[in-house]
Protein backbone atom coordinates (compact mmCIF):
# COMPACT_ATOMS: atom_id res chain seq x y z
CA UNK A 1 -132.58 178.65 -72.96
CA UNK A 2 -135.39 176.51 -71.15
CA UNK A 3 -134.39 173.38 -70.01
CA UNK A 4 -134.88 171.45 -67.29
CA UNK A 5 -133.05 168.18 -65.26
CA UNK A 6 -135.16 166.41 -62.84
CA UNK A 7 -134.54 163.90 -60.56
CA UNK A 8 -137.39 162.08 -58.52
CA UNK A 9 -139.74 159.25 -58.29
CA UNK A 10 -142.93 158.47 -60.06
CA UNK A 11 -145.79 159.53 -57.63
CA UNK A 12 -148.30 156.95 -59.64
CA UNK A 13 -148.02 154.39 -62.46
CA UNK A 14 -147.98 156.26 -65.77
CA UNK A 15 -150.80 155.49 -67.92
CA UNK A 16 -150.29 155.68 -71.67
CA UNK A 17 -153.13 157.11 -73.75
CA UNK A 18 -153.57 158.03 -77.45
CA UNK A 19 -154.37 161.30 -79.12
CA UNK A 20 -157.19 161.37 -82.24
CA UNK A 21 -153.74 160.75 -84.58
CA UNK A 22 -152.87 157.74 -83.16
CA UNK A 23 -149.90 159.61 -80.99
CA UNK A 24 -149.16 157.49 -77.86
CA UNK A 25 -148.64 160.43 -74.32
CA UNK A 26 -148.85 159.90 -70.91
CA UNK A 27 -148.83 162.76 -68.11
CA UNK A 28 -147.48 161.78 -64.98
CA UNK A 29 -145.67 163.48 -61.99
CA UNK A 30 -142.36 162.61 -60.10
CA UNK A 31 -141.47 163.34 -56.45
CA UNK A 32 -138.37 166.08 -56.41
CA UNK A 33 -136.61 166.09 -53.15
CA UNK A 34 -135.92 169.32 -52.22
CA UNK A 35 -132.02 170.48 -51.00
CA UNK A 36 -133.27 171.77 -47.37
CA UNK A 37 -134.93 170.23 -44.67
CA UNK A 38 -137.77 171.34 -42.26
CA UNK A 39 -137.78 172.51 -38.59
CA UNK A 40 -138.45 168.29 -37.95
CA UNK A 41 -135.33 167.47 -40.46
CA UNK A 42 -137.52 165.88 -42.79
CA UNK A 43 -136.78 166.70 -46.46
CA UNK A 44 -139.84 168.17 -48.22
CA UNK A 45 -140.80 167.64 -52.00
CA UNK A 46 -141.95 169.21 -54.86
CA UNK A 47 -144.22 167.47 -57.40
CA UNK A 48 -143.21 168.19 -60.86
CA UNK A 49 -145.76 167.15 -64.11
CA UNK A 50 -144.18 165.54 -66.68
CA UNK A 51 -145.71 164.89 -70.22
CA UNK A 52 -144.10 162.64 -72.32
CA UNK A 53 -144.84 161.77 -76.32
CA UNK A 54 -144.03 158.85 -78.59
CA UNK A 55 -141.22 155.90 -77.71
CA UNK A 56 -140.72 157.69 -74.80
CA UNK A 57 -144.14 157.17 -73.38
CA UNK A 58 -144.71 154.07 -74.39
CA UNK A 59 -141.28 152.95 -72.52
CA UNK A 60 -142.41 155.05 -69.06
CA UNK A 61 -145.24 153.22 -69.30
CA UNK A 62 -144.13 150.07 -70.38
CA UNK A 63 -141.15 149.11 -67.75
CA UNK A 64 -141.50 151.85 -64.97
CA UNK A 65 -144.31 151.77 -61.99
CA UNK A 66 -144.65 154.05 -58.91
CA UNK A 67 -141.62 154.68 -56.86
CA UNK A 68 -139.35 154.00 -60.03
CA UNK A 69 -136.39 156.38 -59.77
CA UNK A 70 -135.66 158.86 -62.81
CA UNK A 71 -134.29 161.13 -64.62
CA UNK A 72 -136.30 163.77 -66.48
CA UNK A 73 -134.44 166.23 -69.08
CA UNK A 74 -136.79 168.63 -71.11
CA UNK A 75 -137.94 171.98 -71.55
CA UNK A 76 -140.59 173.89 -69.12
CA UNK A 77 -144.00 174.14 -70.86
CA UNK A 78 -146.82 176.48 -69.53
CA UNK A 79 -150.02 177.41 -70.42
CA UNK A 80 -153.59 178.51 -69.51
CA UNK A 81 -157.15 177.69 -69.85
CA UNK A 82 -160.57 179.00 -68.26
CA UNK A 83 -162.09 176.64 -65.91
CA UNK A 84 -165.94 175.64 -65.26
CA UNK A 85 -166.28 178.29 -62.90
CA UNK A 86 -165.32 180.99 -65.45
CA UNK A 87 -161.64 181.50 -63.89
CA UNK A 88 -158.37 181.21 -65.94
CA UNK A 89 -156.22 178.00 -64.72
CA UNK A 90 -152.66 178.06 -64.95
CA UNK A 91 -150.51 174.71 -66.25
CA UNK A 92 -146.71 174.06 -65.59
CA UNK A 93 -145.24 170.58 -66.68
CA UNK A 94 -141.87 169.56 -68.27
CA UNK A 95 -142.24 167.81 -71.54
CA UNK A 96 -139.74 164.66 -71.93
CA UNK A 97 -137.51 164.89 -74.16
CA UNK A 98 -135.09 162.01 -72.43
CA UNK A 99 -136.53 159.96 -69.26
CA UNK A 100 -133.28 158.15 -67.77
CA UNK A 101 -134.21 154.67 -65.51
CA UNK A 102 -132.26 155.01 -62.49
CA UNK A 103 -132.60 151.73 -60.83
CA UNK A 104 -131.94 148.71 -62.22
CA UNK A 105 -135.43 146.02 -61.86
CA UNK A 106 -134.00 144.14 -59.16
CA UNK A 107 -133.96 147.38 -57.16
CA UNK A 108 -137.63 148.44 -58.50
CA UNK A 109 -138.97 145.19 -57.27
CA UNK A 110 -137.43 145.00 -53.96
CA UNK A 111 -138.22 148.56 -52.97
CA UNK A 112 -142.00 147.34 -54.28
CA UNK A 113 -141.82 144.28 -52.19
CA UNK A 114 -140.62 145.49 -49.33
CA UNK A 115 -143.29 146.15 -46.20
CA UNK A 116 -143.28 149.63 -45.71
CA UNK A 117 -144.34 152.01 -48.45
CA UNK A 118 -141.92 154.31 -49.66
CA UNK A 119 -142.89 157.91 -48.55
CA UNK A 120 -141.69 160.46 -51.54
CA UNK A 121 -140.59 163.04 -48.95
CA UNK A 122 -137.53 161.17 -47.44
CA UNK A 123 -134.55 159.67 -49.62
CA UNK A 124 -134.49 155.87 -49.96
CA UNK A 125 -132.26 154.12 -47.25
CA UNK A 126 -129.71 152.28 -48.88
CA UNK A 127 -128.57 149.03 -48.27
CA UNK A 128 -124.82 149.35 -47.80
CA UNK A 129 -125.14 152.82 -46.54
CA UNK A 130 -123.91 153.59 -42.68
CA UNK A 131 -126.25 155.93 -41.01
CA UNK A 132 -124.49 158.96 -41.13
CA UNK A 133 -124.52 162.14 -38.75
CA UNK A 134 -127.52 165.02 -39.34
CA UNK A 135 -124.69 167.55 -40.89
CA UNK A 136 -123.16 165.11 -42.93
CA UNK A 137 -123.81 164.79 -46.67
CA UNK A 138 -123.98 160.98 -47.70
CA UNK A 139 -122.63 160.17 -51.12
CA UNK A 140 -124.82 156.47 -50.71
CA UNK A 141 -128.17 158.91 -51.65
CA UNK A 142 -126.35 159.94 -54.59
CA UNK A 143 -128.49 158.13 -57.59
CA UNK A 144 -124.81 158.88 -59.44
CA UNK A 145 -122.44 156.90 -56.79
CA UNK A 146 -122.04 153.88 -58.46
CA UNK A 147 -121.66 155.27 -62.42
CA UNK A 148 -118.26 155.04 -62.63
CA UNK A 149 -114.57 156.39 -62.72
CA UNK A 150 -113.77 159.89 -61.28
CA UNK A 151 -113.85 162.41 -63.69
CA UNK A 152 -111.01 165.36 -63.50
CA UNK A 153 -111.48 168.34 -65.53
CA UNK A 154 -108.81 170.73 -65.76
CA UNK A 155 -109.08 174.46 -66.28
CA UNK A 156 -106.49 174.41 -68.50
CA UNK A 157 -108.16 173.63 -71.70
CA UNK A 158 -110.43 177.23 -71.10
CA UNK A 159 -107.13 179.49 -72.08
C-alpha cells in the first residue's frame, strides 16, 4: 500500500500552472517537523514535494500562502530523468489526493502579520500555550487539540 499523511507548512506560495490540456497543477513543498531534536534542542525539518492536480490545486493556490498549515494525504510518486550533464536525477514527491487547511484565516493572517518570520524548523508558539518544561510533550502544538470530543475505542469490537 503507498500512502502517505503529512503534516507541515508551505515553504513558498503555490503557484498554479496549466498543462497543454488545459489541466490546472501546482508543485510545491511543505516544512515536516521532524519527532527528535538536535544536540541545540532545536527541531529539524524535512522538506517534502507535493504535486497537486485539478480542484485541488486550484484551492492550494487559491486560499493558502506560505506558512499556511496543512495536511497532505496521497501516495509517494518517484521517478527519474537524465540531467544536462548526462547524469540520471532522481524525483520523490507526494501527489495530493486530499490537502486539509489547518488554520482557520484569522490565524493565517496573524501569523503573516506578525514581526518575526516564522522559521519552518521550530513549532509555532501558541497563544494560550504555557511554556512547558524541555521533557514535556505539549498537547497546545498539537494541530488536532482543539477538533473535538475524546474518542474511546474499545478492543472489544476486534473478538
Amino acid at each position: 500500500m503507498n500512502r502517505a499523511c503529512l503534516v507541515g507548512r508551505l515553504t513558498a506560495k503555490p503557484e498554479l500552472k496549466y498543462t497543454n490540456s488545459n489541466l490546472p497543477v501546482t508543485r510545491f513543498s511543505i516544512a515536516v517537523d521532524r519527532r527528535n531534536t538536535d544536540n541545540t534542542g532545536k527541531r529539524e525539518a524535512d522538506f517534502i514535494n507535493i504535486v497537486a492536480w485539478r480542484k485541488t490545486a486550484e484551492n492550494v493556490c487559491n486560499y493558502l500562502d506560505k506558512g499556511s498549515l496543512i495536511s497532505v494525504e496521497g501516495r509517494i510518486q518517484t521517478g527519474s530523468y537524465d540531467g544536462t550533464d548526462g547524469k540520471k536525477r532522481y524525483t520523490f514527491e507526494v501527489v495530493a489526493d486530499n490537502v486539509t487547511f489547518l488554520e482557520s484565516k484569522a490565524q493565517s493572517q496573524a501569523r503573516t502579520n506578525s514581526a518575526t518570520p516564522y522559521d519552518f524548523a521550530q513549532p509555532e508558539p501558541s497563544a494560550q500555550a504555557a511554556p512547558a518544561a524541555k521533557e514535556d510533550v505539549s498537547v497546545n502544538n498539537d494541530p488536532f487539540a482543539d477538533f473535538g470530543d475524546n474518542v474511546s475505542i474499545d478492543d472489544d469490537f476486534l473478538e
